[in-house]
Protein backbone atom coordinates (compact mmCIF):
# COMPACT_ATOMS: atom_id res chain seq x y z
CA UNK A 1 132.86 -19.52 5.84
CA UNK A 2 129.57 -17.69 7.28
CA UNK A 3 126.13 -18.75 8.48
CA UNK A 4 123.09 -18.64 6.08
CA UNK A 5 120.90 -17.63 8.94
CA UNK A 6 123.57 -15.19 9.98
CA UNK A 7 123.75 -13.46 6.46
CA UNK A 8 120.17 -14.15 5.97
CA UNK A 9 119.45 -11.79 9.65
CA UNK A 10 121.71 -9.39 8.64
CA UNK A 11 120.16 -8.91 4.75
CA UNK A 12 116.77 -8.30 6.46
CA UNK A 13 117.59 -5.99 9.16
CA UNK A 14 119.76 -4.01 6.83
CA UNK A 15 117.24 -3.29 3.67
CA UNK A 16 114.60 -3.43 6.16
CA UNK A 17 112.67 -6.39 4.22
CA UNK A 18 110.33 -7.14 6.70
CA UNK A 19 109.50 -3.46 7.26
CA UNK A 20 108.98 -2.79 3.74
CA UNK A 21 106.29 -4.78 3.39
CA UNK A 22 105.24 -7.08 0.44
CA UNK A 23 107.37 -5.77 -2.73
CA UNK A 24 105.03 -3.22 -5.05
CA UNK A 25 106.21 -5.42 -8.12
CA UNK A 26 106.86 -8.46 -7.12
CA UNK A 27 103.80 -9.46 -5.11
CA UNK A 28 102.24 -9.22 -8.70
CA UNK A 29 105.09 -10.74 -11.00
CA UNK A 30 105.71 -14.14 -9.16
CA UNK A 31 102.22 -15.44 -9.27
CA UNK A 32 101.46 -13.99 -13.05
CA UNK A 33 104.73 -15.37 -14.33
CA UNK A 34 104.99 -18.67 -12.81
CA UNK A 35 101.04 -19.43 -12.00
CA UNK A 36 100.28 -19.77 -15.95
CA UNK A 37 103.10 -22.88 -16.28
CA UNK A 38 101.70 -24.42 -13.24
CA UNK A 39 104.68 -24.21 -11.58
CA UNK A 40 104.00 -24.49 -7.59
CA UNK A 41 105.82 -21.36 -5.77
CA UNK A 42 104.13 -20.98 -3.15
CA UNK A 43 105.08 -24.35 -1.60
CA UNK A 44 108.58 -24.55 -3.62
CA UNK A 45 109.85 -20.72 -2.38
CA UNK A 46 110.86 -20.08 1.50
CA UNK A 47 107.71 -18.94 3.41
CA UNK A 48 108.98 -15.17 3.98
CA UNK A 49 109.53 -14.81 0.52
CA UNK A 50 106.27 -16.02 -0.96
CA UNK A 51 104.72 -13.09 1.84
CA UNK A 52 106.95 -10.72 1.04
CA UNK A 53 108.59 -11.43 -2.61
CA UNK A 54 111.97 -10.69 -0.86
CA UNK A 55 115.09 -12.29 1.17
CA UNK A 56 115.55 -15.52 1.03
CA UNK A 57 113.88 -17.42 -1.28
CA UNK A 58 115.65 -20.78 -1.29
CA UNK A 59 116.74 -21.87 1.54
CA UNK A 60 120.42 -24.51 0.71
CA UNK A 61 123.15 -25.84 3.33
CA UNK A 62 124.11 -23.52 6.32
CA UNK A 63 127.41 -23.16 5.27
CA UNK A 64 128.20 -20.51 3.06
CA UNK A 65 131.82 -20.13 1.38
CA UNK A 66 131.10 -17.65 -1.80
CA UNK A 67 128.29 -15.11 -2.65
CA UNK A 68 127.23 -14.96 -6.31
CA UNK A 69 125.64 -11.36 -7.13
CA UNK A 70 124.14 -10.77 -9.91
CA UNK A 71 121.26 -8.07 -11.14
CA UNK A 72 118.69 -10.66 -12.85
CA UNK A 73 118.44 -14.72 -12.89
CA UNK A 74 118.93 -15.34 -16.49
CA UNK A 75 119.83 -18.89 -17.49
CA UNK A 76 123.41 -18.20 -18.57
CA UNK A 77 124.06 -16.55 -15.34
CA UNK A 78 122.41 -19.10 -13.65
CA UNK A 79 124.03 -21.92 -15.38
CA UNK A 80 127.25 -20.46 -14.34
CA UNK A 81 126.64 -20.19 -10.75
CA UNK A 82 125.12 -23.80 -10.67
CA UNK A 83 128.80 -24.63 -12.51
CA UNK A 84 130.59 -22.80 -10.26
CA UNK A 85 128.73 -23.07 -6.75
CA UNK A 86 129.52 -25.36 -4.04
CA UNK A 87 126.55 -26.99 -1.55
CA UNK A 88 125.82 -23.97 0.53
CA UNK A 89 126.91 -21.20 -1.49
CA UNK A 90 124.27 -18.09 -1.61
CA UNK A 91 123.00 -16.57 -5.28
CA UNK A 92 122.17 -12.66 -4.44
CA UNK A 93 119.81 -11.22 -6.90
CA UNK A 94 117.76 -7.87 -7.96
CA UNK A 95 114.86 -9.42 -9.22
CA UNK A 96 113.87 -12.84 -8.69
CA UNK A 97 112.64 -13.53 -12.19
CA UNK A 98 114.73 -12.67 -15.57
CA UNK A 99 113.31 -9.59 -17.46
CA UNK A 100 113.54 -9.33 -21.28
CA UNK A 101 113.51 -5.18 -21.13
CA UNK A 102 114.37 -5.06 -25.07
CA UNK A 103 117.08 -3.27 -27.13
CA UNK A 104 116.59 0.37 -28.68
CA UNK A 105 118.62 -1.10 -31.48
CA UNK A 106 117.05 -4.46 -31.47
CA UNK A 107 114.16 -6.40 -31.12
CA UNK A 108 111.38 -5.93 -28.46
CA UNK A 109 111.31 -7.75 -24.78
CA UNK A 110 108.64 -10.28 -23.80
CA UNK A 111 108.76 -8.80 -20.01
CA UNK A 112 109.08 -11.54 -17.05
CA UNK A 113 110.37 -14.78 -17.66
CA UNK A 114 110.39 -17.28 -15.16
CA UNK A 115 113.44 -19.80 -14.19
CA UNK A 116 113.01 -23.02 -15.51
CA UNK A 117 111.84 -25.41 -13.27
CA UNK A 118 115.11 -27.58 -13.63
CA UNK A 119 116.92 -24.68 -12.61
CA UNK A 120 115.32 -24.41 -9.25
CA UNK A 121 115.40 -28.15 -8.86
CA UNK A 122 119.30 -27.90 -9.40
CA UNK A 123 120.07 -25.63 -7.18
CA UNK A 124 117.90 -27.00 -4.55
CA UNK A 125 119.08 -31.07 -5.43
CA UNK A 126 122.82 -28.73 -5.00
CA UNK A 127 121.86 -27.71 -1.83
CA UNK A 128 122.21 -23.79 -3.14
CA UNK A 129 120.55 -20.47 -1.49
CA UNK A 130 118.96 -17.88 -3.18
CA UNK A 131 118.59 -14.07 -2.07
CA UNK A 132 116.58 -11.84 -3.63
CA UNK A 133 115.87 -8.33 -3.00
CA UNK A 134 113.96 -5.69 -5.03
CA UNK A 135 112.21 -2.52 -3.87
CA UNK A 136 114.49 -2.55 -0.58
CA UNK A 137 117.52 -2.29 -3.05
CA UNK A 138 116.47 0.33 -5.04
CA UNK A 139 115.36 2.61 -2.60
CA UNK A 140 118.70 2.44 0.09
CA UNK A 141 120.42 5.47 0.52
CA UNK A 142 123.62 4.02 1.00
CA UNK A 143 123.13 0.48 -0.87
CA UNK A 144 121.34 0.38 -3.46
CA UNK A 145 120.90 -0.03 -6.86
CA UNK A 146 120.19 3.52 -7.72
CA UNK A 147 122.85 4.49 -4.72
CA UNK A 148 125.89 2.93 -6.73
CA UNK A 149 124.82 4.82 -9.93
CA UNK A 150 125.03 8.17 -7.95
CA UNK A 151 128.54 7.17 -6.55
CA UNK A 152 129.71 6.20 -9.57
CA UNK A 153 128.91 9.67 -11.35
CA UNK A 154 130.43 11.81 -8.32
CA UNK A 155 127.09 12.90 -7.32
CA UNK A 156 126.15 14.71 -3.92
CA UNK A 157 123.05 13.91 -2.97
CA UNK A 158 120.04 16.83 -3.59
CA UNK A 159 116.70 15.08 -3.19
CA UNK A 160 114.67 12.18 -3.69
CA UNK A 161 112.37 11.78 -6.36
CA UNK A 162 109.65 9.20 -7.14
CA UNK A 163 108.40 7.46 -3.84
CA UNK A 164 108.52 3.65 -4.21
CA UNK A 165 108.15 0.86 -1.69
CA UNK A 166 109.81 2.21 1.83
CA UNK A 167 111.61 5.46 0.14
CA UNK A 168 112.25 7.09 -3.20
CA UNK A 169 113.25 5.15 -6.34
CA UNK A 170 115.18 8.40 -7.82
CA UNK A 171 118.00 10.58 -6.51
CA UNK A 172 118.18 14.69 -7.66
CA UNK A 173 121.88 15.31 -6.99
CA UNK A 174 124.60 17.81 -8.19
CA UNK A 175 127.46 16.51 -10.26
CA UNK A 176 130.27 18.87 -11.40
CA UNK A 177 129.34 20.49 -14.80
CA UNK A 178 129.41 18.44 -18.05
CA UNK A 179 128.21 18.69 -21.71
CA UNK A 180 125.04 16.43 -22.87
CA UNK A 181 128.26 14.29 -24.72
CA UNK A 182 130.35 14.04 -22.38
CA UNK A 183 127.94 12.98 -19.66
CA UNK A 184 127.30 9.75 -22.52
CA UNK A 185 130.72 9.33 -23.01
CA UNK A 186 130.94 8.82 -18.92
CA UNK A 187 127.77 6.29 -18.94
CA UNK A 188 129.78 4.14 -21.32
CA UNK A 189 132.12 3.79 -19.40
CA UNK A 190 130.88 3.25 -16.42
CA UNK A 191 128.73 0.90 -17.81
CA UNK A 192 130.74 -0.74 -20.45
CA UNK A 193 128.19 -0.09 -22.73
CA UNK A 194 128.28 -0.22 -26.81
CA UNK A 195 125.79 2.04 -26.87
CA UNK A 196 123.20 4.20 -24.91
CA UNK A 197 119.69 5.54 -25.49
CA UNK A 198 119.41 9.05 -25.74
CA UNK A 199 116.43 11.22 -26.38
CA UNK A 200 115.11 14.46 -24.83
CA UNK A 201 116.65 17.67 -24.89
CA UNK A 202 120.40 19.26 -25.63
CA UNK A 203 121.13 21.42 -22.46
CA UNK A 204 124.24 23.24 -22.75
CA UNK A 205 125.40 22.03 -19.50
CA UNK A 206 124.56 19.77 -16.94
CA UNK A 207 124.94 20.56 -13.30
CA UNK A 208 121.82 18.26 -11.95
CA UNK A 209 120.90 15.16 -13.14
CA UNK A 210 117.96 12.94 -11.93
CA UNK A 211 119.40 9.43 -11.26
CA UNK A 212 116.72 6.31 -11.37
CA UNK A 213 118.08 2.57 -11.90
CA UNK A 214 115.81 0.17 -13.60
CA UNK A 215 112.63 1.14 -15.60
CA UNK A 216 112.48 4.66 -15.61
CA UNK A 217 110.30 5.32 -18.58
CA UNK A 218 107.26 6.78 -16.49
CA UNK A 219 106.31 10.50 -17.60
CA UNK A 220 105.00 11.43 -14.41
CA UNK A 221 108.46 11.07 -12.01
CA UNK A 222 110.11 12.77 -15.27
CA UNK A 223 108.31 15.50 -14.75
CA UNK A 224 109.07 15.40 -10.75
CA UNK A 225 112.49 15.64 -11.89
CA UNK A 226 112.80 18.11 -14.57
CA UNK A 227 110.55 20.46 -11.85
CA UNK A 228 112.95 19.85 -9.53
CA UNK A 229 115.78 21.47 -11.48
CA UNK A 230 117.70 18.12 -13.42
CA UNK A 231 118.95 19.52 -16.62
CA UNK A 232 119.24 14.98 -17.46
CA UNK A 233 117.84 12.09 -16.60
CA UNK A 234 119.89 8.53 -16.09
CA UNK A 235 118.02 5.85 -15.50
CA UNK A 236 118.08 2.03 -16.87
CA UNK A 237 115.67 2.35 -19.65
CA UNK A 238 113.90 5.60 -21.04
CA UNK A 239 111.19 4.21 -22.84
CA UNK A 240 109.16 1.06 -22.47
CA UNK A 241 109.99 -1.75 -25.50
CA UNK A 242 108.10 -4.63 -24.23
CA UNK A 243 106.08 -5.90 -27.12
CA UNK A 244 101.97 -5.85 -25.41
CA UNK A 245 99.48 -3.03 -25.27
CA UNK A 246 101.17 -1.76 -21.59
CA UNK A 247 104.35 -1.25 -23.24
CA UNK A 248 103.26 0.39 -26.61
CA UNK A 249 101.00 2.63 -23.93
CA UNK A 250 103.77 3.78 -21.92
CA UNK A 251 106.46 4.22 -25.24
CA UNK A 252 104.00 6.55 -27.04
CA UNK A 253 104.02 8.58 -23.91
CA UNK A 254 107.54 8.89 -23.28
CA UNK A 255 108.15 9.61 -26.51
CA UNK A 256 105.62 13.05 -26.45
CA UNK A 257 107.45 14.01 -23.52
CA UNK A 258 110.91 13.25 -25.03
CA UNK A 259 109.73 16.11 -27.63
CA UNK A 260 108.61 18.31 -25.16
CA UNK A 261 111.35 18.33 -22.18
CA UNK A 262 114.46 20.26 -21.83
CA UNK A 263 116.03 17.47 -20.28
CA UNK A 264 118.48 15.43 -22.00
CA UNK A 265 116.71 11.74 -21.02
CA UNK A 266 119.92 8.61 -21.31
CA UNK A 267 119.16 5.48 -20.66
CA UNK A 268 122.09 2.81 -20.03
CA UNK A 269 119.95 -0.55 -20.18
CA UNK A 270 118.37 -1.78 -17.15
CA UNK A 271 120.71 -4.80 -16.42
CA UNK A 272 123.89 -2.55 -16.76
CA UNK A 273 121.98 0.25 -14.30
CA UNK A 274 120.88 -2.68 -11.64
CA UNK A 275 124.13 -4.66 -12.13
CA UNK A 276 126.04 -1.76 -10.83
CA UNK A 277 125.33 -2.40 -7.26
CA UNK A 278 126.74 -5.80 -7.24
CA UNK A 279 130.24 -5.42 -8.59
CA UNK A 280 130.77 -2.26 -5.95
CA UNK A 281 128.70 -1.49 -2.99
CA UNK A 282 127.28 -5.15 -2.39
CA UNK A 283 131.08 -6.92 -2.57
CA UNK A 284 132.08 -4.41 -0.03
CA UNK A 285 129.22 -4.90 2.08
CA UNK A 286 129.42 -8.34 2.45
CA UNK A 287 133.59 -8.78 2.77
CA UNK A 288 133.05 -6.61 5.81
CA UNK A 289 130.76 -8.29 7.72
CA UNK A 290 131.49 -11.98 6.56
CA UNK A 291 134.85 -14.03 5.62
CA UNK A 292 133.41 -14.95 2.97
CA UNK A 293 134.13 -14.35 -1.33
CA UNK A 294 131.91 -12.47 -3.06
CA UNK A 295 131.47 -13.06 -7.05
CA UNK A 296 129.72 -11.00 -9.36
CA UNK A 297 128.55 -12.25 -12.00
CA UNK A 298 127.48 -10.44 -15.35
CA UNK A 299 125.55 -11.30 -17.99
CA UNK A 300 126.67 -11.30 -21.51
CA UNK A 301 124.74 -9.04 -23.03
CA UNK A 302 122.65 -5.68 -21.20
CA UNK A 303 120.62 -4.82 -24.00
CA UNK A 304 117.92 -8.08 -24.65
């Protein structure tokens, strides 16, 4: 068993949260996803977090037995961690608000969706903390969502790419050359995916790749990366399928520079890409510095 304000110290002064400033995305995404439901944040959420949009957002019982991590608070996740949790236990999150991203076989994504009122009740009537951390996560060289996905691949590190929040979003590194299939084949796996998304060009082999978790469908840090020699691009989604005018805007882009590049572009869903980070670097992270257990949990599905 560990201290909240002991794991709560350490969270900050390791990804820097106070540093970082007030997150790029989620300053904006808290108040226009739960302001229009009239849902009160900003005197529900811990202090820090509704200045900064990361660390701790709930704040439950001091004593903390189990960690649940987990990439995005959807409701079956959540509803499995309120199951599962006992009064203290700590939910660690990505993003602090589910994201409907879309599927490239499926049906559009509405964007951010907030967690249900009830839900935050229960976990606060439960006595439950919740963790979040965004921008500080993605940009880590060491842990991070974007970090795991190099480790996983065998990369070595080139470059960074993309400047976001307190460092760069993207990693250039060198991988150990591989065909266009069999660098798919690999994502799959890693990922346990049924499919990926796959546009962009057919290079005959791959000994750079550009490495982004998350939303990587912006043209400009695509072109940072193919100028700065990645023969493909991984990230968590290549092209933008939420259904308003910003998403439409942004797919009709990619998709003109999909026909253009030389770069094979792959994306492998932005749960699976984000989720990465929490079954391997964060579990080790944590075990080391706290007797505590660390759970990931998964959702069901990584393309919605």
């Amino acid at each position: 068993m560990a201290s909240l304000t002991v794991i709560d110290r350490a969270l900050d002064e390791f990804f820097g949260v106070s540093a970082a400033g007030p997150d790029p995305g989620f300053s904006r995404f808290i108040p226009a996803t739960y302001d229009p439901i009239h849902f009160d944040w900003r005197n529900t959420f811990e202090p820090g977090f509704t200045t900064l949009f990361n660390g701790l957002m709930l704040r439950g019982a001091e004593d903390v037995s189990t960690v649940f991590c987990s990439v995005f608070p959807a409701a079956e996740v959540l509803d499995e961690f309120l199951e599962a949790a006992r009064p203290g236990d700590l939910f660690f999150t990505h993003h602090p608000l589910f994201i409907e991203t879309g599927d490239p076989r499926g049906e559009p994504g509405r964007g951010f969706l907030p967690i249900a009122p009830d839900r935050i009740e229960a976990m606060r009537d439960k006595a439950l903390s919740f963790y979040s951390c965004h921008a500080p996560l993605d940009v880590h060289p060491e842990v991070g969502t974007t970090a795991a996905m190099v480790d996983a691949l065998g990369g070595r590190r080139m470059d960074g790419f993309w400047p976001y929040g307190a460092g760069y979003a993207g990693v250039i590194c060198a991988v150990e050359p591989l065909a266009r299939h069999e660098l798919i084949t690999r994502l799959r796996e890693i990922f346990d995916l049924p499919y990926v998304d796959v546009d962009g060009g057919h290079p005959a082999a791959i000994r750079r790749l550009a490495v982004v978790a998350g939303a990587g469908y912006k043209v400009e840090p695509m072109r940072e990366a193919e100028a700065g020699g990645a023969q493909a691009y991984v990230t968590g989604e290549i092209h933008d399928r939420i259904a308003d005018d910003y998403g439409r805007g942004l797919l009709a882009q990619t998709k003109v520079f999909a026909a253009e590049t030389a770069m094979a572009l792959i994306g492998v869903s932005h749960a699976a890409s984000e989720h990465l980070v929490m079954e391997t670097q964060m579990p080790e992270w944590l075990t080391a510095r706290f007797k505590i257990e660390v759970v990931p949990l998964a959702p069901s599905t990584w393309w919605r």
